[in-house]
C-alpha atoms as a PDB file:
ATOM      1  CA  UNK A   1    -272.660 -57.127   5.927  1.00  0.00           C
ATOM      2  CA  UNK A   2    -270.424 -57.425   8.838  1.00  0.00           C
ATOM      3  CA  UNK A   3    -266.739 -57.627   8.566  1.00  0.00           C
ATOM      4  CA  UNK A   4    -264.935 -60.244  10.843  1.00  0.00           C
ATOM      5  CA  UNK A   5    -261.145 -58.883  10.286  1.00  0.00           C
ATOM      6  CA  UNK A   6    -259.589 -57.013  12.843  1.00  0.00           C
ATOM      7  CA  UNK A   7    -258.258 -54.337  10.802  1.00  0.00           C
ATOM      8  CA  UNK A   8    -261.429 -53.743   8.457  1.00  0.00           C
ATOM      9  CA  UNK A   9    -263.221 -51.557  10.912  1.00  0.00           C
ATOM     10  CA  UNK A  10    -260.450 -48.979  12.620  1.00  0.00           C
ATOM     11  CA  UNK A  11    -263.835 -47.536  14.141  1.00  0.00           C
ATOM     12  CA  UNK A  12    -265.170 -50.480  16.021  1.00  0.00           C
ATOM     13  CA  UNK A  13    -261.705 -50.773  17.276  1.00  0.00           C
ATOM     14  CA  UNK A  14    -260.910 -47.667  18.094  1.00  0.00           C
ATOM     15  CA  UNK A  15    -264.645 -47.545  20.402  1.00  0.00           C
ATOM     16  CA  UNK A  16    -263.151 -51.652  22.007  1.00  0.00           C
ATOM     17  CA  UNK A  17    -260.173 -49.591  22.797  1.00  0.00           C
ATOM     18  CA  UNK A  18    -261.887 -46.536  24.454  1.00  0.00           C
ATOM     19  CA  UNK A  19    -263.805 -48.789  26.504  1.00  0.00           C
ATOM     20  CA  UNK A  20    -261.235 -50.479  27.789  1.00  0.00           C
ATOM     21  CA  UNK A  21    -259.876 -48.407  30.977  1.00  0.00           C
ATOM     22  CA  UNK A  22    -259.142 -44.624  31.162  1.00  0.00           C
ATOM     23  CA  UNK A  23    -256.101 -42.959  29.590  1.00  0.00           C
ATOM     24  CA  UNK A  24    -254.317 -46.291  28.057  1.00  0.00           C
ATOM     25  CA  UNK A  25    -257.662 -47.412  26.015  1.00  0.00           C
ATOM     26  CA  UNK A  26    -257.917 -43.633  24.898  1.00  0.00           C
ATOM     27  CA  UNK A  27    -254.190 -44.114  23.859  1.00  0.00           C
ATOM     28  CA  UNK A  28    -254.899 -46.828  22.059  1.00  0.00           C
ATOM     29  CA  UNK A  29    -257.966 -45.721  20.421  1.00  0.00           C
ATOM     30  CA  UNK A  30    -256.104 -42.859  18.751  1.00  0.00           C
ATOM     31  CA  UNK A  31    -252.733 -45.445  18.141  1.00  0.00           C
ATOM     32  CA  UNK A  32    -255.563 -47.654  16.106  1.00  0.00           C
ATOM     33  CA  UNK A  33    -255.137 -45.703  13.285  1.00  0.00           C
ATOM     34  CA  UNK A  34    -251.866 -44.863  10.840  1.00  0.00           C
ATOM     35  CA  UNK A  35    -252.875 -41.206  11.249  1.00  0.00           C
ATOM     36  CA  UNK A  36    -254.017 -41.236  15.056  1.00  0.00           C
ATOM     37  CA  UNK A  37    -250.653 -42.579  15.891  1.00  0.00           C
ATOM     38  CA  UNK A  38    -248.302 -40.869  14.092  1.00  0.00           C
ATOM     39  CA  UNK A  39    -250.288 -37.775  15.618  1.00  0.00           C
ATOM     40  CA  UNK A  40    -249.880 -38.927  18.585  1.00  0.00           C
ATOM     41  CA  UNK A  41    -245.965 -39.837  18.417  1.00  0.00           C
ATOM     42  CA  UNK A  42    -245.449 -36.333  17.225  1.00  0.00           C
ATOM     43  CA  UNK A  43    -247.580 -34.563  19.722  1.00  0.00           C
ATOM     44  CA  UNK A  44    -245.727 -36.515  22.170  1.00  0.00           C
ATOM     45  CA  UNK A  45    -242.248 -35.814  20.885  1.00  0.00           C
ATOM     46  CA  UNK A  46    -242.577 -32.179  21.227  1.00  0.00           C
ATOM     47  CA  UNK A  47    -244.012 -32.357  24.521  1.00  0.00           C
ATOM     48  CA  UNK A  48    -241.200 -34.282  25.739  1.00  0.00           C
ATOM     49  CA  UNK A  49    -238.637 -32.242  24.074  1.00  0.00           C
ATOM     50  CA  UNK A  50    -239.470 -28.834  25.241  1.00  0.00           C
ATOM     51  CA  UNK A  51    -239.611 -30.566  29.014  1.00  0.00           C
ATOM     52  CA  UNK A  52    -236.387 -32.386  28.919  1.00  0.00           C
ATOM     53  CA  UNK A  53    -234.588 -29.261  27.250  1.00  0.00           C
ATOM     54  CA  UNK A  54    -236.501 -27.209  29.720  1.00  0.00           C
ATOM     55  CA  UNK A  55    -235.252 -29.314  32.609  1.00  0.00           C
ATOM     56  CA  UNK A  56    -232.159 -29.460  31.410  1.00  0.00           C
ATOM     57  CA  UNK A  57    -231.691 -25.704  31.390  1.00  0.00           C
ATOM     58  CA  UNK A  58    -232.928 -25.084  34.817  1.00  0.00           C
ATOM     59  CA  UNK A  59    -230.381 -27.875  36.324  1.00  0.00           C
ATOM     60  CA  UNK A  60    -228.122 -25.505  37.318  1.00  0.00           C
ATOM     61  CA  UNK A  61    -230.663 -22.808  38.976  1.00  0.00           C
ATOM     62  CA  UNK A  62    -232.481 -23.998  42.233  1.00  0.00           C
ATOM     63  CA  UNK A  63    -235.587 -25.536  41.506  1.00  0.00           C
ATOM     64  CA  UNK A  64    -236.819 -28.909  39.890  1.00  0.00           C
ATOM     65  CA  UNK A  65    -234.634 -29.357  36.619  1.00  0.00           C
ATOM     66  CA  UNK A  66    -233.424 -32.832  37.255  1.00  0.00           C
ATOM     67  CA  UNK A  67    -237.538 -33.352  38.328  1.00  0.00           C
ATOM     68  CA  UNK A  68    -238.612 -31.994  34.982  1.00  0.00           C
ATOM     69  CA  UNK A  69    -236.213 -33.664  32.800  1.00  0.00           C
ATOM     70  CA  UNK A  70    -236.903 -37.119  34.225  1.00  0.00           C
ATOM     71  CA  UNK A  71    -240.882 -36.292  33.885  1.00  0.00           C
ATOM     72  CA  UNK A  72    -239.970 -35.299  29.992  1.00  0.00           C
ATOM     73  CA  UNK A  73    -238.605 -38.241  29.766  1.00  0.00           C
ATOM     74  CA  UNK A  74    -241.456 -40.462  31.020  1.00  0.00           C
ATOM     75  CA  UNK A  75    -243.604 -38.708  28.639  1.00  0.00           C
ATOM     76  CA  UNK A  76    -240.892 -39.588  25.810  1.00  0.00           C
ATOM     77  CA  UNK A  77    -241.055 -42.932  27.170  1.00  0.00           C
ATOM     78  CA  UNK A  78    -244.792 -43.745  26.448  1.00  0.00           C
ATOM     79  CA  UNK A  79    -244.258 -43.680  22.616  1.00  0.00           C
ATOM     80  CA  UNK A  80    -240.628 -44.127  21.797  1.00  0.00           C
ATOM     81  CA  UNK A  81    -238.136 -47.169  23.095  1.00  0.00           C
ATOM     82  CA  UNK A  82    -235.118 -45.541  23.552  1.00  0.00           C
ATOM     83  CA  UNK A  83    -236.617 -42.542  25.968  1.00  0.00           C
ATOM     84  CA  UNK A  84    -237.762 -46.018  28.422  1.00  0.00           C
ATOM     85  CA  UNK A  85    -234.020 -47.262  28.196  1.00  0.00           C
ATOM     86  CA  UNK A  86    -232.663 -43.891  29.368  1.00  0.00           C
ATOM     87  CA  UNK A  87    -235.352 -43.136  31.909  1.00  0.00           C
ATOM     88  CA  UNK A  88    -234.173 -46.603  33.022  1.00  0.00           C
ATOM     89  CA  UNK A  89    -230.754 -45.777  33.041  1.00  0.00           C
ATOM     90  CA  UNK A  90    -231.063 -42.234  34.756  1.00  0.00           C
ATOM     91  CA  UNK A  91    -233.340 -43.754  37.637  1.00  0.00           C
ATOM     92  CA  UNK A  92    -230.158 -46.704  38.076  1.00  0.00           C
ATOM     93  CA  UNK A  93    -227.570 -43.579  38.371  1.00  0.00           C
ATOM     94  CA  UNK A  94    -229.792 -41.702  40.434  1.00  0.00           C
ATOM     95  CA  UNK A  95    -230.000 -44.664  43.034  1.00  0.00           C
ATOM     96  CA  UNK A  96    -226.704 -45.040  42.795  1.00  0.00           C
ATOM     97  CA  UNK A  97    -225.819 -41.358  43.600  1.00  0.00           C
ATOM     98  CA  UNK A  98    -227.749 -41.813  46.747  1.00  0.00           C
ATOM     99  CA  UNK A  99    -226.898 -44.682  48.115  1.00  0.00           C
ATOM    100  CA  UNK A 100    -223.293 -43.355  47.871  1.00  0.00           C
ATOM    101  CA  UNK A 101    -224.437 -39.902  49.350  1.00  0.00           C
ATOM    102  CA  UNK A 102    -225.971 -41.748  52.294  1.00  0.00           C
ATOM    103  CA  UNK A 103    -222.861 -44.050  52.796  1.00  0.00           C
ATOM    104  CA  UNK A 104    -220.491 -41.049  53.473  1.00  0.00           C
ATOM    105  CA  UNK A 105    -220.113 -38.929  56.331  1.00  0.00           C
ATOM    106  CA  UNK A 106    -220.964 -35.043  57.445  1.00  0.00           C
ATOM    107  CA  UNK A 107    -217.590 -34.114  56.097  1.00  0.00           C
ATOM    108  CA  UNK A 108    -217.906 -35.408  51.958  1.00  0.00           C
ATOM    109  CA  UNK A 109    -221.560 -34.041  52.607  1.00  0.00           C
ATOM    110  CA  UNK A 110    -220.910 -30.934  53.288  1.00  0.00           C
ATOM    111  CA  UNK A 111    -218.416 -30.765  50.950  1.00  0.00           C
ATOM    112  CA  UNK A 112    -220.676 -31.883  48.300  1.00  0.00           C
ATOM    113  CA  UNK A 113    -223.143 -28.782  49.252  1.00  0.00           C
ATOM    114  CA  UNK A 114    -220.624 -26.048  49.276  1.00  0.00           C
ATOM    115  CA  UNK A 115    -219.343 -27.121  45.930  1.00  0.00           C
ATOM    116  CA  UNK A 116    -222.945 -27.361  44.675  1.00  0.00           C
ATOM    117  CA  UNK A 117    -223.510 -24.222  46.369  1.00  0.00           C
ATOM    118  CA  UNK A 118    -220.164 -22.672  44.809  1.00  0.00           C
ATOM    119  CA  UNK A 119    -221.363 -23.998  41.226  1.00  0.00           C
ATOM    120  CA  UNK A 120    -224.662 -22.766  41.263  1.00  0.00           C
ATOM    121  CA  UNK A 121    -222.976 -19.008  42.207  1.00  0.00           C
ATOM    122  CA  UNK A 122    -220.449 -19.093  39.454  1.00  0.00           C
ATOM    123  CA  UNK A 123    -223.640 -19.956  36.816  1.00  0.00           C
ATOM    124  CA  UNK A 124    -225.509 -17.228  38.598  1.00  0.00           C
ATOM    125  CA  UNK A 125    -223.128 -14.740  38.288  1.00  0.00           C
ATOM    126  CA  UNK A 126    -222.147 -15.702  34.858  1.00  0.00           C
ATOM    127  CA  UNK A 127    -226.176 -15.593  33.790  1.00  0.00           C
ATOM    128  CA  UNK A 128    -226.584 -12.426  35.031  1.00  0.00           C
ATOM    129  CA  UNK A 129    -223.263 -10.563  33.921  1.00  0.00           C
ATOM    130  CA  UNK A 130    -223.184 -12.216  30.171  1.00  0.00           C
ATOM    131  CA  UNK A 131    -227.138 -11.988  28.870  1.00  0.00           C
ATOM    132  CA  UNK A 132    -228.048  -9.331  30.966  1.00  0.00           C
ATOM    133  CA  UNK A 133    -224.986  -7.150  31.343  1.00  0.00           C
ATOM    134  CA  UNK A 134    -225.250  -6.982  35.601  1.00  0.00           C
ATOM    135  CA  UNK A 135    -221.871  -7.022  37.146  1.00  0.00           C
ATOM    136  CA  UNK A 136    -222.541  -8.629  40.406  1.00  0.00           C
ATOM    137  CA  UNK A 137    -219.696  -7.599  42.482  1.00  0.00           C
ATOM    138  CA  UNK A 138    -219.370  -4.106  40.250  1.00  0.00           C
ATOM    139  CA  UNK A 139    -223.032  -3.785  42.241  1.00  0.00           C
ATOM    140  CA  UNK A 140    -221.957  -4.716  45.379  1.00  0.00           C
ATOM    141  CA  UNK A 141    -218.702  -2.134  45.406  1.00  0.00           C
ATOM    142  CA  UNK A 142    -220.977  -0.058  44.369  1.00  0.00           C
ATOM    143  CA  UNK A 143    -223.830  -0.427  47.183  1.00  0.00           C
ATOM    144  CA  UNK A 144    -220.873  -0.473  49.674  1.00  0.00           C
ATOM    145  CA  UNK A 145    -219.307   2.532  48.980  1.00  0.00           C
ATOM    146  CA  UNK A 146    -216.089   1.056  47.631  1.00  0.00           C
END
């Protein structure tokens, strides 16, 4: 007895699904069912947390924050609305940023990298002296002779 209804056999759509083309008809073989999806949502969520959080604590350390937290965010983005709107949003500001950057002359640019540079020194210094107790310039009186 074969069923005709869409949703009375989650397996024979879950296998249509799979068979459709690589990682979105896996997607949407797991999203056919209540259970696979809210699975899937969750999985996702964390994954995209701990990235964006991630990112967003190595921002102010040379590196790839701002990288990591707009990859959390396209992860976010594959199960939950609001994560496409502000990937959308920080790619618009991003452009933005740049074409402004690339509008103004060596001066503001240079300018812009020593106060990066200055910022990134001060949160540095401040990492190292308040969780780990190291006095920067205590060390360097210190190697000098001072």
């Amino acid at each position: 007895m074969a069923i005709d209804s869409e949703t009375g056999d989650a397996d024979k759509l879950k296998d249509e699904a799979a068979r459709r083309s690589g990682i979105h008809g896996w997607l949407d073989g797991i999203r056919s069912t209540r259970t696979g999806a809210l699975t899937l949502k969750i999985i996702i969520g964390v994954i995209g947390t701990v990235m964006v959080v991630g990112g967003l604590i190595m921002v102010p350390f040379p590196g790839p924050g701002w990288l990591v937290v707009f990859a959390g965010l396209a992860v976010l983005a594959t199960e939950f609305h609001w994560a496409h709107k502000v990937l959308e949003f920080g790619k618009s500001v991003l452009q933005a940023w740049t074409e402004w950057y690339k509008q103004r002359g060596w001066t503001v640019r240079i300018i812009v990298l020593l106060v990066t540079l200055a910022a990134m020194g001060v949160i540095i210094w401040a990492a190292l002296k308040f969780s780990l107790g190291i006095d920067l310039f205590a060390e360097g009186r210190r190697l000098l002779g001072v």
